[in-house]
PDB file of N, CA and C in Angstrom:
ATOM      1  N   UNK A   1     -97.054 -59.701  39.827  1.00  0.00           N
ATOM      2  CA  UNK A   1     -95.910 -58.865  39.517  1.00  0.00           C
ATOM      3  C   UNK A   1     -94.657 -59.697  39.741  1.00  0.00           C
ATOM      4  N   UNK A   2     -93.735 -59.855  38.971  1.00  0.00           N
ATOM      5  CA  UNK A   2     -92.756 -60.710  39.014  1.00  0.00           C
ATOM      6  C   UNK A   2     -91.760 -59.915  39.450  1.00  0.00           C
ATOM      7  N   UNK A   3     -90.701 -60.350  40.212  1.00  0.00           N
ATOM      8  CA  UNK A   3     -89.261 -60.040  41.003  1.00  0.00           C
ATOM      9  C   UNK A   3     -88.700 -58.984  40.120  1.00  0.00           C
ATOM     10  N   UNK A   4     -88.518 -58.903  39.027  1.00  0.00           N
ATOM     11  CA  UNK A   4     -87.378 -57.875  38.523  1.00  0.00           C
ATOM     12  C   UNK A   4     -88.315 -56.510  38.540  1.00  0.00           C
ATOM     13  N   UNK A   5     -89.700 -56.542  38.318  1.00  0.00           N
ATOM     14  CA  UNK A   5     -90.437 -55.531  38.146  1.00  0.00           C
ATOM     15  C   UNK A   5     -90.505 -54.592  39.665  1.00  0.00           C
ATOM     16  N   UNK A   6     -90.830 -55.553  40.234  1.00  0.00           N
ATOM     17  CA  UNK A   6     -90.764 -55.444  42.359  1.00  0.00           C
ATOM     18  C   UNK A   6     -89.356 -54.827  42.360  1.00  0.00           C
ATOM     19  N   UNK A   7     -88.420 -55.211  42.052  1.00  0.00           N
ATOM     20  CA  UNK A   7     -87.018 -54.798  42.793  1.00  0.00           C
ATOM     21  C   UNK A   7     -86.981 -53.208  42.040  1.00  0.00           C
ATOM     22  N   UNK A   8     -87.427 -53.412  40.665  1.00  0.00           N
ATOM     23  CA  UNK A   8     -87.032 -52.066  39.976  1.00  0.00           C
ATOM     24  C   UNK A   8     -87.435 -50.774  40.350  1.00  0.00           C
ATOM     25  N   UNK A   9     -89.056 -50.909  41.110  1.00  0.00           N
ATOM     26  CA  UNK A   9     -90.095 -50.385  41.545  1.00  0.00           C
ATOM     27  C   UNK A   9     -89.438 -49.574  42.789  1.00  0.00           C
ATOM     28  N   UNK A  10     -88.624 -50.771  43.955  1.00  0.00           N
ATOM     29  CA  UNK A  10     -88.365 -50.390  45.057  1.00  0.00           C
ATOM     30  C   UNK A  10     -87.210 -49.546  44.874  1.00  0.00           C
ATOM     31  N   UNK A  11     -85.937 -50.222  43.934  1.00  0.00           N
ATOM     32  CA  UNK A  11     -84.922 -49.058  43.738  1.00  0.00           C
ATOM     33  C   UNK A  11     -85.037 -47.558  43.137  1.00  0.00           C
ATOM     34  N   UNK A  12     -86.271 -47.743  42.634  1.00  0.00           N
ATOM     35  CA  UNK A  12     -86.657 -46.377  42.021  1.00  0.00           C
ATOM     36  C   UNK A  12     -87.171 -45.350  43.305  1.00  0.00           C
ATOM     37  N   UNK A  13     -87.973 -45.859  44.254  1.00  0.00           N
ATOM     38  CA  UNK A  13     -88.891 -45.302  45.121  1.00  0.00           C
ATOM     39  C   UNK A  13     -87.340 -44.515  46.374  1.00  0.00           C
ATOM     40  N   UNK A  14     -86.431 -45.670  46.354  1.00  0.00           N
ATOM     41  CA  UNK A  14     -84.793 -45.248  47.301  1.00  0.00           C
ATOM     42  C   UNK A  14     -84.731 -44.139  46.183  1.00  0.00           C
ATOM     43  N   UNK A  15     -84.084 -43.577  44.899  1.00  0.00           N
ATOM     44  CA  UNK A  15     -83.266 -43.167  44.689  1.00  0.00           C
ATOM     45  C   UNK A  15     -84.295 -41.646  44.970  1.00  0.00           C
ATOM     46  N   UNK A  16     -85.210 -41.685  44.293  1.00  0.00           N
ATOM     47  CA  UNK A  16     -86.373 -41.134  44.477  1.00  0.00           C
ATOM     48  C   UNK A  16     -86.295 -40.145  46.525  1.00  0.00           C
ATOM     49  N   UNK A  17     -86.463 -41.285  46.971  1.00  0.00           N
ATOM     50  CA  UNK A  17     -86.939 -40.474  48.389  1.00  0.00           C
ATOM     51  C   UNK A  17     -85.154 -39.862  48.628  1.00  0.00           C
ATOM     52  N   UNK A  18     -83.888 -40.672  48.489  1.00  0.00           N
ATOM     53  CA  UNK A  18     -82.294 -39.890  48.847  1.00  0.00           C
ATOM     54  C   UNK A  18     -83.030 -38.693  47.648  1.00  0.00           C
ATOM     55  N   UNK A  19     -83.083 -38.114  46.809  1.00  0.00           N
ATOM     56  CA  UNK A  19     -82.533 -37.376  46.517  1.00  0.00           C
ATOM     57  C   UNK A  19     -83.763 -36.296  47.267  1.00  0.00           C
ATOM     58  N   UNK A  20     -85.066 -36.686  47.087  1.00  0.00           N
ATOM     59  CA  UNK A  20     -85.895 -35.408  47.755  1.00  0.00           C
ATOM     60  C   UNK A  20     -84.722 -34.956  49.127  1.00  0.00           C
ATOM     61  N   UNK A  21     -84.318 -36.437  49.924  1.00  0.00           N
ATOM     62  CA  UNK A  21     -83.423 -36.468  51.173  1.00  0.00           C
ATOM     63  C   UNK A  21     -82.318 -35.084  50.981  1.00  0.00           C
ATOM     64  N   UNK A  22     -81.859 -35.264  50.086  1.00  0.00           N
ATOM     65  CA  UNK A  22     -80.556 -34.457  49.453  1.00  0.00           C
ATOM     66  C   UNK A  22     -81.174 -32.843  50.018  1.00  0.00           C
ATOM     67  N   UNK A  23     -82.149 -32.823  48.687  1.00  0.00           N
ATOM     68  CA  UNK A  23     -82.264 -31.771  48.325  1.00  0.00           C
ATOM     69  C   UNK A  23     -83.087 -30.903  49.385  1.00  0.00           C
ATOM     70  N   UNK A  24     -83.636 -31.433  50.292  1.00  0.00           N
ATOM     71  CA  UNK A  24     -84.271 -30.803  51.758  1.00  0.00           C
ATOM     72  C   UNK A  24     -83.607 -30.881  53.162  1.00  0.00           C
ATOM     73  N   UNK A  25     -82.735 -31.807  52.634  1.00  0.00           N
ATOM     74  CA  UNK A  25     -82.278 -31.737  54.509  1.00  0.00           C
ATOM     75  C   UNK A  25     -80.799 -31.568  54.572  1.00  0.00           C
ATOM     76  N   UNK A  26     -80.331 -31.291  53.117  1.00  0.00           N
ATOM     77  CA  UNK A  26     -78.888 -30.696  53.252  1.00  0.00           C
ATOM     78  C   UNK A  26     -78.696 -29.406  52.792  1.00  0.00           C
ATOM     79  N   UNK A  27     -77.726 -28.524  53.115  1.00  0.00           N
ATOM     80  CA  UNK A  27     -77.531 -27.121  52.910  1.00  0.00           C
ATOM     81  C   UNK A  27     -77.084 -26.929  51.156  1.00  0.00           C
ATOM     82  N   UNK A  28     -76.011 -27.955  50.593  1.00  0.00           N
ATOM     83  CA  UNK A  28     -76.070 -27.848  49.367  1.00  0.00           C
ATOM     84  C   UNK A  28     -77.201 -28.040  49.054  1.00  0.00           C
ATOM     85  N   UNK A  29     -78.209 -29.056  49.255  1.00  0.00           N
ATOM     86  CA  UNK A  29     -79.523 -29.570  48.736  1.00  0.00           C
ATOM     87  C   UNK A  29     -80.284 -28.304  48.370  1.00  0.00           C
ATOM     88  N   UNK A  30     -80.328 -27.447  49.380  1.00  0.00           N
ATOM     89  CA  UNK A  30     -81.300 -26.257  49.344  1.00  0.00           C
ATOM     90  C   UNK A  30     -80.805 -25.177  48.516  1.00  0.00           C
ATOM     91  N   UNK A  31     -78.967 -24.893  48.331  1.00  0.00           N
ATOM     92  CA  UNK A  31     -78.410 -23.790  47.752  1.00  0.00           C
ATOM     93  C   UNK A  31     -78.915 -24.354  45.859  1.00  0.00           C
ATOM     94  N   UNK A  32     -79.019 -25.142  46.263  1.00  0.00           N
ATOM     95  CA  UNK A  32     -79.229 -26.143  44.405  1.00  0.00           C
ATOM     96  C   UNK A  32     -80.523 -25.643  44.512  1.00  0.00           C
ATOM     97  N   UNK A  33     -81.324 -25.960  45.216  1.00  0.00           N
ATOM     98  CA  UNK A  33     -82.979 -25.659  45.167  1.00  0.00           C
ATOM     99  C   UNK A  33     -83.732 -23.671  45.084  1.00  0.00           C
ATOM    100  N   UNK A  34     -82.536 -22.943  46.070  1.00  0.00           N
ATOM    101  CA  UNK A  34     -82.713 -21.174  45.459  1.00  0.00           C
ATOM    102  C   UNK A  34     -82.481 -21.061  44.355  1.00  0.00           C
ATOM    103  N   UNK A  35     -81.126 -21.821  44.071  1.00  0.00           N
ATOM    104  CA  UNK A  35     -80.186 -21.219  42.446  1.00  0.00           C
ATOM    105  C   UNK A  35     -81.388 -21.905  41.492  1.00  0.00           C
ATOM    106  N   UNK A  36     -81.816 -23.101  41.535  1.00  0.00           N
ATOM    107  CA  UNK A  36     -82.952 -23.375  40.614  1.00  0.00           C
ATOM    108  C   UNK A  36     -83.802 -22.336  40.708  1.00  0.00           C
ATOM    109  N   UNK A  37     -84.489 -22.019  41.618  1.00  0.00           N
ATOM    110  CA  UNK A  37     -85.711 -21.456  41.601  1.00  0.00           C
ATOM    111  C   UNK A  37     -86.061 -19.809  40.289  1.00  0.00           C
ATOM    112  N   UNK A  38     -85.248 -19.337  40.427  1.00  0.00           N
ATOM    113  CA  UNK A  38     -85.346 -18.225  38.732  1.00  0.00           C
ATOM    114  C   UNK A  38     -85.427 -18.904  38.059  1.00  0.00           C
ATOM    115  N   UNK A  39     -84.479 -19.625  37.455  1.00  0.00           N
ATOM    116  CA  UNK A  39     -84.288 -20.768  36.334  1.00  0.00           C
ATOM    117  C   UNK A  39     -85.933 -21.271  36.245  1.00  0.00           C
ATOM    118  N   UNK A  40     -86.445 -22.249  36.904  1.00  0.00           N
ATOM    119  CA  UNK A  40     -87.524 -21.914  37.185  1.00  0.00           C
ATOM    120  C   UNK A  40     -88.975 -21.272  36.768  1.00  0.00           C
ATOM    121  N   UNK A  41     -88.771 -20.017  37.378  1.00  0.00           N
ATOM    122  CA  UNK A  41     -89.288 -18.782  37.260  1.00  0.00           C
ATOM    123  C   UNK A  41     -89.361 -18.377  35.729  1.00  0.00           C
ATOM    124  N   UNK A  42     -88.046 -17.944  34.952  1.00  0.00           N
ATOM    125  CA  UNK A  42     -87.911 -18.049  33.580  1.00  0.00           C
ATOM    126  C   UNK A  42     -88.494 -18.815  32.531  1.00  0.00           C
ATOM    127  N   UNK A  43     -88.519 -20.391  32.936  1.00  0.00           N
ATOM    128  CA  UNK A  43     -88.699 -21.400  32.372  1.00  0.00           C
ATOM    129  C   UNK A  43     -90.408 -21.392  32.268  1.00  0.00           C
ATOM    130  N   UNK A  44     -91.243 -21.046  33.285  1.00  0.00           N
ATOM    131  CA  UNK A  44     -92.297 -21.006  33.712  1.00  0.00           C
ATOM    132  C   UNK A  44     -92.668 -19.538  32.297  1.00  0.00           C
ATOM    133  N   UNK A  45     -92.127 -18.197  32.886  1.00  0.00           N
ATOM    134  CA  UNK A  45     -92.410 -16.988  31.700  1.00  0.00           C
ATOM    135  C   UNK A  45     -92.308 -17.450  30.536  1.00  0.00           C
ATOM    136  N   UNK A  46     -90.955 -18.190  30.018  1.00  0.00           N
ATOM    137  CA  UNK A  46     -91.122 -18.654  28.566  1.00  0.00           C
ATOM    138  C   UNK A  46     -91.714 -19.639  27.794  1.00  0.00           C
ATOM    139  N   UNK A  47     -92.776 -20.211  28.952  1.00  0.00           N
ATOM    140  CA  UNK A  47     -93.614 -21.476  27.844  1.00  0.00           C
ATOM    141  C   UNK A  47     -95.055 -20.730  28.068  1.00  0.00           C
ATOM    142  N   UNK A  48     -95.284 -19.567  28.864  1.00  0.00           N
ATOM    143  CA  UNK A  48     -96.675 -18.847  28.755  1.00  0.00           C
ATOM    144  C   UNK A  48     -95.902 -17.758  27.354  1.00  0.00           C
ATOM    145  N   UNK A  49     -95.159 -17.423  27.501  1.00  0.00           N
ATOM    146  CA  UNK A  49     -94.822 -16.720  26.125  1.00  0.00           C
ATOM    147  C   UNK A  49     -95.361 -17.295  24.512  1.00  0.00           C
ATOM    148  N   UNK A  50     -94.627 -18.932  24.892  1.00  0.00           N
ATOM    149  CA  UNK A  50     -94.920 -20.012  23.859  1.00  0.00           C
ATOM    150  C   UNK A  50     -96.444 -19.999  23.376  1.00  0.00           C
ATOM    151  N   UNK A  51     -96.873 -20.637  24.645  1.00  0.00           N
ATOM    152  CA  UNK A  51     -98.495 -20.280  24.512  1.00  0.00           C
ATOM    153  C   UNK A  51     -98.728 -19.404  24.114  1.00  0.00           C
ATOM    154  N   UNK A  52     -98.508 -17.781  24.209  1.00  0.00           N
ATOM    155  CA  UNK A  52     -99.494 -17.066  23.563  1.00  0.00           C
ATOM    156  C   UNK A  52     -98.758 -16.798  22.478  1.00  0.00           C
ATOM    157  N   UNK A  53     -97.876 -16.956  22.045  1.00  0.00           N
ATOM    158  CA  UNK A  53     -97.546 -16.827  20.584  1.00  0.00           C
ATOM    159  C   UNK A  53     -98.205 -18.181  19.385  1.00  0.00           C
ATOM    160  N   UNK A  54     -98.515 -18.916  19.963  1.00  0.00           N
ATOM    161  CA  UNK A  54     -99.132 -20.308  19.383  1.00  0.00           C
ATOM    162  C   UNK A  54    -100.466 -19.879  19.086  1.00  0.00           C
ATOM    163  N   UNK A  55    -101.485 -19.024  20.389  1.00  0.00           N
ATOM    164  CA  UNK A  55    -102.436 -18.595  20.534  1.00  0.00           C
ATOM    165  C   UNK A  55    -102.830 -17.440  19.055  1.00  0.00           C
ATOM    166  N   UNK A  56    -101.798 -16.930  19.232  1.00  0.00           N
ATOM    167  CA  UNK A  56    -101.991 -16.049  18.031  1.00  0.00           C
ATOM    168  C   UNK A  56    -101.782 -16.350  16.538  1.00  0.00           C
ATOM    169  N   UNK A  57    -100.815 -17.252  17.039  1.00  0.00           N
ATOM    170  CA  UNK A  57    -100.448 -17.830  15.184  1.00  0.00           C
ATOM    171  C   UNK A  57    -101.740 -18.987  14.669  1.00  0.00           C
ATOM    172  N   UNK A  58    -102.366 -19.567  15.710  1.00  0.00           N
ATOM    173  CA  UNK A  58    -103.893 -19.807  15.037  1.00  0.00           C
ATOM    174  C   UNK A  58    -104.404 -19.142  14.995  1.00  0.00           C
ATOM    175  N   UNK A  59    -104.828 -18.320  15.475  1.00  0.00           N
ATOM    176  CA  UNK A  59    -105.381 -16.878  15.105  1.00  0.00           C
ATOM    177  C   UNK A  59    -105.714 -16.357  13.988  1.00  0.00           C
ATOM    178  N   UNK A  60    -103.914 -16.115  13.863  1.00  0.00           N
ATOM    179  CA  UNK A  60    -104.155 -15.578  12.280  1.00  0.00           C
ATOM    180  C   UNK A  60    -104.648 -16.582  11.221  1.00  0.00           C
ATOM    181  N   UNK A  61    -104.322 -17.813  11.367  1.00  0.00           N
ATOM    182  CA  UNK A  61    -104.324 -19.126  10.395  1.00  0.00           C
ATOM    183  C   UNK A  61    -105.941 -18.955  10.436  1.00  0.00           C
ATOM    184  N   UNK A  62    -106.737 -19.072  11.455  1.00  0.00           N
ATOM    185  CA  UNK A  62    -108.477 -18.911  11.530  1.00  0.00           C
ATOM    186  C   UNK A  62    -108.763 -17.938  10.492  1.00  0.00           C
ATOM    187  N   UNK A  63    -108.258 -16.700  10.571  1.00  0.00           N
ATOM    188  CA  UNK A  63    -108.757 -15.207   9.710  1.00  0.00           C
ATOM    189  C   UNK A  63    -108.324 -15.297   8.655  1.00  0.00           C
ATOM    190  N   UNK A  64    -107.034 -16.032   8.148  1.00  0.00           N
ATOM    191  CA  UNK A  64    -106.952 -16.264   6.708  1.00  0.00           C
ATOM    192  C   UNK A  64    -107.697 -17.301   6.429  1.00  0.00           C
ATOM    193  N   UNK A  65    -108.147 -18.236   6.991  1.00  0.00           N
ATOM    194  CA  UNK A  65    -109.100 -19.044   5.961  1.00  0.00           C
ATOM    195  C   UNK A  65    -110.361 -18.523   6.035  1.00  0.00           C
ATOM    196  N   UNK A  66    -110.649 -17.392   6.599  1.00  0.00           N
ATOM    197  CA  UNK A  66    -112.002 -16.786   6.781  1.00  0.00           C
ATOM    198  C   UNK A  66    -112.103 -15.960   5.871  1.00  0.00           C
ATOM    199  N   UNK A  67    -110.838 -15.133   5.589  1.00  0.00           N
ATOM    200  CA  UNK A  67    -110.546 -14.549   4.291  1.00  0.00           C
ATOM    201  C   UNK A  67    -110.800 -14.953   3.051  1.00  0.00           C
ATOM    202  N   UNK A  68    -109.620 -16.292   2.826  1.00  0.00           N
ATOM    203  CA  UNK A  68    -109.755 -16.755   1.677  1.00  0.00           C
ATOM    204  C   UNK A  68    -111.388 -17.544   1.541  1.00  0.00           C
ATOM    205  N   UNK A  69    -111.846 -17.685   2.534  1.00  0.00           N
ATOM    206  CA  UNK A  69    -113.371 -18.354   1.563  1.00  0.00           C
ATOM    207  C   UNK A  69    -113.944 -17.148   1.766  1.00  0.00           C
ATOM    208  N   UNK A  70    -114.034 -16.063   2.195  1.00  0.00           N
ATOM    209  CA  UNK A  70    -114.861 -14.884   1.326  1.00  0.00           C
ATOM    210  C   UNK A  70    -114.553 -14.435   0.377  1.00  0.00           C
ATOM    211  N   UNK A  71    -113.128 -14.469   0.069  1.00  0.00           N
ATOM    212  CA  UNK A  71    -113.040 -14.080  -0.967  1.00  0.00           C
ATOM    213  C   UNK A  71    -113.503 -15.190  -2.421  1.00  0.00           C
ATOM    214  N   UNK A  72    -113.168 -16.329  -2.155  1.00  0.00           N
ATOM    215  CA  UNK A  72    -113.639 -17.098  -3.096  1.00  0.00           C
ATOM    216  C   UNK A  72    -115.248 -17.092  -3.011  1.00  0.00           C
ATOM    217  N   UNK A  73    -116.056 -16.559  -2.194  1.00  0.00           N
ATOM    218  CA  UNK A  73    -117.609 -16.465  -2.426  1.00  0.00           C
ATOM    219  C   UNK A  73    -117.830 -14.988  -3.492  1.00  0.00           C
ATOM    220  N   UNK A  74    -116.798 -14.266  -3.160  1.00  0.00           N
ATOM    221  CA  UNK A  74    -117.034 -12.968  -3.890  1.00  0.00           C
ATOM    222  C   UNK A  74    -116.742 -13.082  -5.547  1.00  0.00           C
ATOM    223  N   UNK A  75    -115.231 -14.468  -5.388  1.00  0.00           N
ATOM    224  CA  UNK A  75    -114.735 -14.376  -6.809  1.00  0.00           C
ATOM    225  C   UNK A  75    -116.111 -15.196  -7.865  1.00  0.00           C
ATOM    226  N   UNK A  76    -116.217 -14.423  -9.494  1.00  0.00           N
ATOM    227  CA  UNK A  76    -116.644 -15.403 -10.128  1.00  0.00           C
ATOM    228  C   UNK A  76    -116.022 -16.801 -10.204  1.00  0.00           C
ATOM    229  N   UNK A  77    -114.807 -16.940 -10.199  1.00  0.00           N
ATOM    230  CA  UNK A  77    -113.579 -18.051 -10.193  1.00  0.00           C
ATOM    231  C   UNK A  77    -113.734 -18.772  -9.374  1.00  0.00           C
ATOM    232  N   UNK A  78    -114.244 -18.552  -8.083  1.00  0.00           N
ATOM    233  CA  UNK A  78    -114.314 -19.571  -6.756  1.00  0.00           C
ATOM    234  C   UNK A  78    -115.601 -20.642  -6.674  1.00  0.00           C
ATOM    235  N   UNK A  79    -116.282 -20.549  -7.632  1.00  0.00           N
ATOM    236  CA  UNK A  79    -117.669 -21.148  -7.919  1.00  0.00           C
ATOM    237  C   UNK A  79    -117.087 -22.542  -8.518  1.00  0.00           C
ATOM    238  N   UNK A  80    -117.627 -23.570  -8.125  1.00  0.00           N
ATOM    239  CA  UNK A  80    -117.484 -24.851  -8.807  1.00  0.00           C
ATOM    240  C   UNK A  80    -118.295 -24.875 -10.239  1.00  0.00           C
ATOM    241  N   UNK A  81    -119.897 -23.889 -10.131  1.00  0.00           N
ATOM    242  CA  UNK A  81    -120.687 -23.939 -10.839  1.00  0.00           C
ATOM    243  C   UNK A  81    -120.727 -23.087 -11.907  1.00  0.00           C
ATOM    244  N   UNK A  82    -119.642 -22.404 -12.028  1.00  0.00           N
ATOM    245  CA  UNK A  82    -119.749 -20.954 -12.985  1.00  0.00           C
ATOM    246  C   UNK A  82    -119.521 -21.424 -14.414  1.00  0.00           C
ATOM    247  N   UNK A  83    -119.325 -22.542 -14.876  1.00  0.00           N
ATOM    248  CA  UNK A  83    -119.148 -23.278 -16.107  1.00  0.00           C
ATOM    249  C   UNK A  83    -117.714 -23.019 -16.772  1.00  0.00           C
ATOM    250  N   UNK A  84    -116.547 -22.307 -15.943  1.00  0.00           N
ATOM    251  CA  UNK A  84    -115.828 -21.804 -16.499  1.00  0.00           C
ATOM    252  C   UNK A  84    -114.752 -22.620 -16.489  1.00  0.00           C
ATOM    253  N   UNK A  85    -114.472 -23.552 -17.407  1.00  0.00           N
ATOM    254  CA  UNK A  85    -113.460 -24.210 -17.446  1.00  0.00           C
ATOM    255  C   UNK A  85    -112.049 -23.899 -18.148  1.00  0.00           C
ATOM    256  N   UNK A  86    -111.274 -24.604 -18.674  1.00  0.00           N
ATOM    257  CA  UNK A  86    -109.820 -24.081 -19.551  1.00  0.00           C
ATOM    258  C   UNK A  86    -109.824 -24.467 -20.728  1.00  0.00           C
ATOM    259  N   UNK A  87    -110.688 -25.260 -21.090  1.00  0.00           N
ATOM    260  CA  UNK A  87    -111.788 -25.823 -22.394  1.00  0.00           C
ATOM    261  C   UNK A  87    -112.279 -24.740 -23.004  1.00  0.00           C
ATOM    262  N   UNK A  88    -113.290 -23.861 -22.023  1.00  0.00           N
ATOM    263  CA  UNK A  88    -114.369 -22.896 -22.288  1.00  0.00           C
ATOM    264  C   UNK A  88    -113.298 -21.868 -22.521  1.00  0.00           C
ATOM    265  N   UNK A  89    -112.413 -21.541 -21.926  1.00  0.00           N
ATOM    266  CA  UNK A  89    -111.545 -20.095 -21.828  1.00  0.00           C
ATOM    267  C   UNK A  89    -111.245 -19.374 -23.455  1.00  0.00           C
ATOM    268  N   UNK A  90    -111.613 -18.205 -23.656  1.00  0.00           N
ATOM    269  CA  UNK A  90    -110.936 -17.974 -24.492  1.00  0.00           C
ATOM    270  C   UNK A  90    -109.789 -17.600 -25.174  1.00  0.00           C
ATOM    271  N   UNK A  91    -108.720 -18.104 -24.485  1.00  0.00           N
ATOM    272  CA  UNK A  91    -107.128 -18.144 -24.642  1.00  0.00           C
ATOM    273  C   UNK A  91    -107.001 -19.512 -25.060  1.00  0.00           C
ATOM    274  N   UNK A  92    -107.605 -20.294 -24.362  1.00  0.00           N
ATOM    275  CA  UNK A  92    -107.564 -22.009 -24.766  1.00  0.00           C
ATOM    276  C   UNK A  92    -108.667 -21.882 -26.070  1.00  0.00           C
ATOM    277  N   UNK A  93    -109.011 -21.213 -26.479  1.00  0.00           N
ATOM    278  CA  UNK A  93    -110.441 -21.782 -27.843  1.00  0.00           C
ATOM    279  C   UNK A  93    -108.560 -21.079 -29.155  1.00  0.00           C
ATOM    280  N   UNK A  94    -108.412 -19.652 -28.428  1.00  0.00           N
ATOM    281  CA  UNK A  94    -107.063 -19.553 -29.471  1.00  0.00           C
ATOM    282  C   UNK A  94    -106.381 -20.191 -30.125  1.00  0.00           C
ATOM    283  N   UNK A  95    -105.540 -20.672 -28.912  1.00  0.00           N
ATOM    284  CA  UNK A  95    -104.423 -21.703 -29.081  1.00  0.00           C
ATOM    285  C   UNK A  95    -105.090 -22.839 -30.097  1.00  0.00           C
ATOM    286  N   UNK A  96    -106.083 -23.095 -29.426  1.00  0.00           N
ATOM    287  CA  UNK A  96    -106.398 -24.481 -30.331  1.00  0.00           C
ATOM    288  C   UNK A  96    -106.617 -24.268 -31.598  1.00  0.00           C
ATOM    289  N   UNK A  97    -106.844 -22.773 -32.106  1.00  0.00           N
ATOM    290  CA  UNK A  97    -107.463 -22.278 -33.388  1.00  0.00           C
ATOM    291  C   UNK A  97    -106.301 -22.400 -34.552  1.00  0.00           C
ATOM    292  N   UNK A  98    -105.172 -22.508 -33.499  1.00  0.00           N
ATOM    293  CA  UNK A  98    -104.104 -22.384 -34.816  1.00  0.00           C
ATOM    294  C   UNK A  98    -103.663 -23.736 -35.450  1.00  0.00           C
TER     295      UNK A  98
END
């Protein structure tokens, strides 16, 4: 490990332990640490919110494609094999008739 990596390491680990310092063993430290704590609290309610709204919007995305391939098993149209092309159609045999 070379010197600049070492020094960066150690100034990180100081600024790191002053501020836990701050925020536990001084009276502002702690009034910062209640007033966070709802904030918090909120922050915590609105990403389980997130989640279950995510939860549900695959959900629905699952049941529509469960949909749409039953319904394409039901349609004659949804068949690769039904021979029915835009060649075969008889709107396309029309057109071409004229």
């Amino acid at each position: 490990m070379d010197n600049q990596t070492q020094s960066s390491r150690i100034l990180f680990g100081a600024a790191l332990g002053a501020g836990f310092a701050f925020l536990f063993l001084t009276r502002s430290g702690q009034r910062l640490l209640e007033s966070a704590d709802p904030w918090l609290d909120q922050i915590i309610r609105d990403l389980e919110r997130v989640r279950g709204v995510a939860s549900k919007a695959k959900d629905a995305v699952d049941e529509g494609r469960r949909s749409l391939a039953a319904v394409q098993q039901l349609s004659p149209f949804g068949s690769k094999d039904d021979g029915f092309t835009p060649e075969t159609s008889h709107y396309h045999r029309r057109l071409g008739d004229r």
